[in-house]
N, C-alpha and C. Protein backbone atom coordinates (compact mmCIF):
# COMPACT_ATOMS: atom_id res chain seq x y z
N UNK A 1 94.41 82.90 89.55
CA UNK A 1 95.23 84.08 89.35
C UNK A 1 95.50 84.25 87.86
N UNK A 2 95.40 85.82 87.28
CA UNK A 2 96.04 85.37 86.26
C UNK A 2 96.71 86.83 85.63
N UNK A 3 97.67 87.05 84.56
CA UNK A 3 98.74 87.78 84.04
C UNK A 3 97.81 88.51 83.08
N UNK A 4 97.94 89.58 82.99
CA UNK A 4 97.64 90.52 81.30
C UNK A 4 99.20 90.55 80.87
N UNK A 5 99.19 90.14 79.33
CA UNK A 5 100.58 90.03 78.92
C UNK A 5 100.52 91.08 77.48
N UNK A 6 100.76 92.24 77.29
CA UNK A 6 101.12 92.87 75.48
C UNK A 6 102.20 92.60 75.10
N UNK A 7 101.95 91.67 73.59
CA UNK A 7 103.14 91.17 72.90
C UNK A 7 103.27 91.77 72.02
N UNK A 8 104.76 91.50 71.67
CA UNK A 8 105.46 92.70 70.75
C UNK A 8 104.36 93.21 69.45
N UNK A 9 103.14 92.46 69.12
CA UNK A 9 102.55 93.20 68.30
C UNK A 9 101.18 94.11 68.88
N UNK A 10 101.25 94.22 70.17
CA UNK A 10 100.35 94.57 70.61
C UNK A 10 99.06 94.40 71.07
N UNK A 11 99.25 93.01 70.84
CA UNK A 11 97.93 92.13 71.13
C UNK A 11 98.00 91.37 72.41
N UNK A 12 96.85 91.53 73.51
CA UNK A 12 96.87 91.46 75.32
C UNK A 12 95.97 90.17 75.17
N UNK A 13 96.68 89.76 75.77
CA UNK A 13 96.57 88.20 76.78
C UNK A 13 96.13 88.64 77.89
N UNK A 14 95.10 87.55 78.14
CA UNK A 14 94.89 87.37 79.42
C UNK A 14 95.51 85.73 80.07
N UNK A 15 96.96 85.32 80.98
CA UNK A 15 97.30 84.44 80.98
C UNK A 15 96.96 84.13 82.53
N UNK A 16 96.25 82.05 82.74
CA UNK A 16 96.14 82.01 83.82
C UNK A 16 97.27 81.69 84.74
N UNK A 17 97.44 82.01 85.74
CA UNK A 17 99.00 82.06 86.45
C UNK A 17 98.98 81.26 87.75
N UNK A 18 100.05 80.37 88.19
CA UNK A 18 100.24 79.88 89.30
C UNK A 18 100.99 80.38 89.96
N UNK A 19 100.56 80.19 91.57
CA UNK A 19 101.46 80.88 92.50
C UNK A 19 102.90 79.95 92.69
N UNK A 20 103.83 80.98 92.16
CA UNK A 20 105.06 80.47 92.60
C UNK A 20 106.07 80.68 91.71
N UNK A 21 105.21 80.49 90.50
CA UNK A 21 106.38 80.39 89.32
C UNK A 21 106.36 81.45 88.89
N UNK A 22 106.83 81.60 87.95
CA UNK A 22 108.24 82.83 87.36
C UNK A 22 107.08 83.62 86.40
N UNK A 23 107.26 84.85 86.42
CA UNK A 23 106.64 85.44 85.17
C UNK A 23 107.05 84.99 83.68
N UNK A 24 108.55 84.68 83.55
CA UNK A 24 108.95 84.41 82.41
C UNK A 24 108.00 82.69 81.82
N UNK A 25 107.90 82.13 82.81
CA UNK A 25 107.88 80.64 82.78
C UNK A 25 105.85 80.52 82.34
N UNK A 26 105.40 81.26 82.81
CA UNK A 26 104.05 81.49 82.40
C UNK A 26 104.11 81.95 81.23
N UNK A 27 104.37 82.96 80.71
CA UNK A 27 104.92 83.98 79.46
C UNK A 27 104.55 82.49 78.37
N UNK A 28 106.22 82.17 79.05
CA UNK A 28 106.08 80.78 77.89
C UNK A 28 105.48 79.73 77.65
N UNK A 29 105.24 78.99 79.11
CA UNK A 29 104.62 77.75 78.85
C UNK A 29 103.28 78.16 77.85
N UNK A 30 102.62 79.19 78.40
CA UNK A 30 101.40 79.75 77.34
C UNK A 30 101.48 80.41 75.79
N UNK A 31 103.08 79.73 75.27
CA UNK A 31 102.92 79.99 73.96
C UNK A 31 103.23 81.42 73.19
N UNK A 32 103.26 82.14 74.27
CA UNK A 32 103.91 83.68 73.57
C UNK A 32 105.28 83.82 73.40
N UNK A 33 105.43 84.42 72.37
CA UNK A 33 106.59 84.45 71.57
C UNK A 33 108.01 85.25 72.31
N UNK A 34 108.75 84.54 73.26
CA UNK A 34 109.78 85.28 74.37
C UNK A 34 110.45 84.42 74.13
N UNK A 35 111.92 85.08 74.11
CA UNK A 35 112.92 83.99 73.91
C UNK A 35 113.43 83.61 75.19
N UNK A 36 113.76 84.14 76.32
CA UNK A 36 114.23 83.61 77.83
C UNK A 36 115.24 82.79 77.74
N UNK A 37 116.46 83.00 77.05
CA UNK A 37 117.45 81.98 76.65
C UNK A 37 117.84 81.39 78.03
N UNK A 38 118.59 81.94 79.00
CA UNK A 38 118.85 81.08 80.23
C UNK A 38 117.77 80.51 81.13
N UNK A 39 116.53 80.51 80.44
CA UNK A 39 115.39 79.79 81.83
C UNK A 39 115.17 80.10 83.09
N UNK A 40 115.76 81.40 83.36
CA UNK A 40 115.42 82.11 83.97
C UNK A 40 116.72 82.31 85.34
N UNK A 41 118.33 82.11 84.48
CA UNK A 41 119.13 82.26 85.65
C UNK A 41 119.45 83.49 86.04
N UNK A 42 118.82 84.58 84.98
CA UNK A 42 119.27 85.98 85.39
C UNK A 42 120.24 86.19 84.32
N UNK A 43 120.51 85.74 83.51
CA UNK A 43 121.80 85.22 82.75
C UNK A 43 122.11 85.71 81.58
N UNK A 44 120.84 86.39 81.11
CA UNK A 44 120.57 87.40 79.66
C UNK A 44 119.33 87.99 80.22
N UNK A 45 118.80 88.95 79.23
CA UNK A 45 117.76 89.70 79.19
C UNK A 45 116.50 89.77 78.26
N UNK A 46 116.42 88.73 77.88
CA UNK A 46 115.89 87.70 76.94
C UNK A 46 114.24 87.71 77.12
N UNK A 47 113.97 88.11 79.09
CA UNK A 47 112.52 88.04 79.38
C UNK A 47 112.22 89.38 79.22
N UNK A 48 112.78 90.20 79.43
CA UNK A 48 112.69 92.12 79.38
C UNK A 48 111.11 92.29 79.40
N UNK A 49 110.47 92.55 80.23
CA UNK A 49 109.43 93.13 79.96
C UNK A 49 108.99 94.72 80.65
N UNK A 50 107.97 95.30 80.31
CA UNK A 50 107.85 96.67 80.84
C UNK A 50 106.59 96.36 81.69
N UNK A 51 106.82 96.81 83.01
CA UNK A 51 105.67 96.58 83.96
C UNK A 51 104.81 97.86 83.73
N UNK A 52 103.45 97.44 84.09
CA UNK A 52 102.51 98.71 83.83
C UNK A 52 102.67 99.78 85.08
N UNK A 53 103.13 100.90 85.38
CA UNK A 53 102.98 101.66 86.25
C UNK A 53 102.15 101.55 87.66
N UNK A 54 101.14 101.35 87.44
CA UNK A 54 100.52 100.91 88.70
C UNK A 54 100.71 99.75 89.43
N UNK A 55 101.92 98.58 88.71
CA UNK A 55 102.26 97.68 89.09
C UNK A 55 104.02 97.32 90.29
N UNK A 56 104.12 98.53 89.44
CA UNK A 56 106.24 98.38 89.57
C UNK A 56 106.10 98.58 91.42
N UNK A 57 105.02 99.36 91.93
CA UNK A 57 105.59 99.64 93.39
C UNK A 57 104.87 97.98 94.24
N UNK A 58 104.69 97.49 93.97
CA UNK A 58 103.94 95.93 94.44
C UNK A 58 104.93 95.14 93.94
N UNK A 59 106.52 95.23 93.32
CA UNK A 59 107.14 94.35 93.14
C UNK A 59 108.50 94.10 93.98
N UNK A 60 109.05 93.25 94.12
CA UNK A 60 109.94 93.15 95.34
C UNK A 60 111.37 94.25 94.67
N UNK A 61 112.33 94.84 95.58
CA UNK A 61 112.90 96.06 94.85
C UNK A 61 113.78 95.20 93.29
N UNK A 62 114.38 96.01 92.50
CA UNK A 62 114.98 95.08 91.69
C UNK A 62 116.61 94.63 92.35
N UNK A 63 117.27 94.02 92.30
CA UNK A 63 118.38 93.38 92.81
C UNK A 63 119.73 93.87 91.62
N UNK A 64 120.96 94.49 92.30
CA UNK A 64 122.19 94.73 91.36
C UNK A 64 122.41 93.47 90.05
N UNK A 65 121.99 91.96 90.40
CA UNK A 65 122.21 91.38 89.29
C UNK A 65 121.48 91.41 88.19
N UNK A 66 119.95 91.83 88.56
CA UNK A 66 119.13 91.64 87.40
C UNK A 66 119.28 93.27 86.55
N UNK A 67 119.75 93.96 87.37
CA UNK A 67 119.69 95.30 87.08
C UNK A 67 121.06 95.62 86.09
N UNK A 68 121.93 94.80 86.27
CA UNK A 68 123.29 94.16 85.73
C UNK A 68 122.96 93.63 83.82
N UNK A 69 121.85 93.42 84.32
CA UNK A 69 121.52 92.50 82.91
C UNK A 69 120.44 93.02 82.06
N UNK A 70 120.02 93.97 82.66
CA UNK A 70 119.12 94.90 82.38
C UNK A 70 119.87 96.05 81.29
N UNK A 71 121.00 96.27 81.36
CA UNK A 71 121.86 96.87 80.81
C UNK A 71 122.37 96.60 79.62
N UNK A 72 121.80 95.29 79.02
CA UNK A 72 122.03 94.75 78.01
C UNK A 72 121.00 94.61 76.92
N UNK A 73 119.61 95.44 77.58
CA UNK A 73 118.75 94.90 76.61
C UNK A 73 118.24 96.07 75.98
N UNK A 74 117.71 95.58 74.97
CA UNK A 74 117.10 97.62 74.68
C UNK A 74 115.74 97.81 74.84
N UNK A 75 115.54 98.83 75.07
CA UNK A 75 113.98 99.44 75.61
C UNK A 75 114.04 99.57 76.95
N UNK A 76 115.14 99.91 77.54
CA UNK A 76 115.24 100.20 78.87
C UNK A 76 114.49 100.92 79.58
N UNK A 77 113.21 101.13 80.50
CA UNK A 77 112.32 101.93 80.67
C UNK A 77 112.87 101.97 82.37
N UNK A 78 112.18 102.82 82.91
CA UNK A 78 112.15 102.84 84.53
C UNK A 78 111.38 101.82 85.01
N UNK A 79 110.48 101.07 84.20
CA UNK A 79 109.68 100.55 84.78
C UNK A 79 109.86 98.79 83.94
N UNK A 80 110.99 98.79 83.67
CA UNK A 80 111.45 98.00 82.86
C UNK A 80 112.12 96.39 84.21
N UNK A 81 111.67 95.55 83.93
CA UNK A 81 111.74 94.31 84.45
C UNK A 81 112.27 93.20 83.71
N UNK A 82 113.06 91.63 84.49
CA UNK A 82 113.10 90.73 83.69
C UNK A 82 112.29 89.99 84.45
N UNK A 83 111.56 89.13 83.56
CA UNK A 83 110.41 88.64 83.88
C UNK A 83 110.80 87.21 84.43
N UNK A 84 112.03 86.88 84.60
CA UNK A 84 112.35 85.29 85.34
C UNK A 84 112.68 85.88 86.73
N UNK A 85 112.69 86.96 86.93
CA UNK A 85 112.89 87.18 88.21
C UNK A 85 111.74 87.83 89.25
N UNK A 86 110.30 88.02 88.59
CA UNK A 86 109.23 88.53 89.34
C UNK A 86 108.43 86.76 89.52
N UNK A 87 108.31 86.54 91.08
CA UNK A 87 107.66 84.92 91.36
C UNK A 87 105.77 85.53 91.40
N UNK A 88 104.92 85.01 90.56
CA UNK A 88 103.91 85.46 90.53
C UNK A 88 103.05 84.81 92.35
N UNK A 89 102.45 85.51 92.46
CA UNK A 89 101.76 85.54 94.12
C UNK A 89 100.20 86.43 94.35
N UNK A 90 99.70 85.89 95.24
CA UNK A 90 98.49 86.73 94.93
C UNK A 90 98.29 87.95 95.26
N UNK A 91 99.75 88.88 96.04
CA UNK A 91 99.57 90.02 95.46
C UNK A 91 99.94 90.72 94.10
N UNK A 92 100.06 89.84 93.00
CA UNK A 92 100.51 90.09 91.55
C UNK A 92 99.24 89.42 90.72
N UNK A 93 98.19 89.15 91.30
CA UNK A 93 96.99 88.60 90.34
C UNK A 93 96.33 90.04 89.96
N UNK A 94 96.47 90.11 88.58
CA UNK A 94 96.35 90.97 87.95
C UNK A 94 97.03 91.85 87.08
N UNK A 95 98.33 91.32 87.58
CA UNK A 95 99.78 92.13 86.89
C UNK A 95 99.61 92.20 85.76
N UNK A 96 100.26 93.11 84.90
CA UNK A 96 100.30 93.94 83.81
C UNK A 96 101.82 93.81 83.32
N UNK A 97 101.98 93.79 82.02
CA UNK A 97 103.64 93.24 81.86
C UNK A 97 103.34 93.21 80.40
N UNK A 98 104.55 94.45 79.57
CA UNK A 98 104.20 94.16 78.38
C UNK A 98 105.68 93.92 77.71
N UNK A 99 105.60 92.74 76.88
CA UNK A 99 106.85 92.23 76.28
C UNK A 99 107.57 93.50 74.64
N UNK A 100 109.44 93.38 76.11
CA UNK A 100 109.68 94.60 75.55
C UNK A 100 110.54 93.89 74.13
N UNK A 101 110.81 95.19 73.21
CA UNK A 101 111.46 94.60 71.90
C UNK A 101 112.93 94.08 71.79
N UNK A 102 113.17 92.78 70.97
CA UNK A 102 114.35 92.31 71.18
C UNK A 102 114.07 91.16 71.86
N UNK A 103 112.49 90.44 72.52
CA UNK A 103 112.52 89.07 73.20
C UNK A 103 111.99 88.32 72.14
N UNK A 104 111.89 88.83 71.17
CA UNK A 104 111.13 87.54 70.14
C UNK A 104 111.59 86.60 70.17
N UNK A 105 111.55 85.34 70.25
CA UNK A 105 112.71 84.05 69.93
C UNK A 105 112.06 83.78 68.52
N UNK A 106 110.81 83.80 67.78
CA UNK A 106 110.57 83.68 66.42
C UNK A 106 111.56 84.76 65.33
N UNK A 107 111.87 84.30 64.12
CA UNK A 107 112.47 85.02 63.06
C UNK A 107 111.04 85.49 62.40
N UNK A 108 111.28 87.10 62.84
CA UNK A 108 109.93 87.75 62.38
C UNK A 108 110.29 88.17 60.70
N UNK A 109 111.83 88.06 60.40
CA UNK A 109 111.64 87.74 58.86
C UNK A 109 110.93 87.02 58.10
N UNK A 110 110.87 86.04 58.77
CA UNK A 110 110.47 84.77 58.16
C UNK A 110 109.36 84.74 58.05
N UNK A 111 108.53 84.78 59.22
CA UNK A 111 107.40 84.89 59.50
C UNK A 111 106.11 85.66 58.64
């Protein structure tokens, strides 16, 4: 199975994905630059990503808490997701998910 990921500079991943775990948790273990401060308790908005349109109706509905926290992040889209809360499965091999602005955990000053 595996994830197409666009990171904040616009450059698409193709990430390989296991069934079960977290979109956020793939995101990262593979090195792209997401900050996910709570590890995925729902707890910030840290994973924010924008699902690709042809994807959002194949995802389970969104839930008042994540939607709660969703409210906190910017780039709020309709089609806007946190990514510790979508469990990748093989009806999501193929998913599309592009990392929205404000998850960097790198200092792109610096950088």
């Amino acid at each position: 199975m595996h994830i197409h990921v666009t990171d904040q500079d616009g450059v698409r991943h193709t990430l390989e994905a296991l069934e079960g775990f977290r979109v956020m948790e793939i995101i990262r273990d593979w090195g792209l630059d997401i900050k996910a401060e709570c590890g995925g308790a729902c707890a910030c908005a840290t994973c924010h990503v924008h699902v690709a349109p042809e994807w959002t109706e194949q995802l389970h509905p969104i839930e008042a808490e994540e939607e709660d926290m969703l409210d906190q992040a910017f780039d709020v889209r309709d089609n806007s997701r946190l990514s510790c809360q979508l469990l990748m499965s093989e009806e999501l091999d193929g998913l599309e998910v592009t990392l929205a602005p404000g998850t960097e955990a790198k200092d792109r000053a610096a950088a």
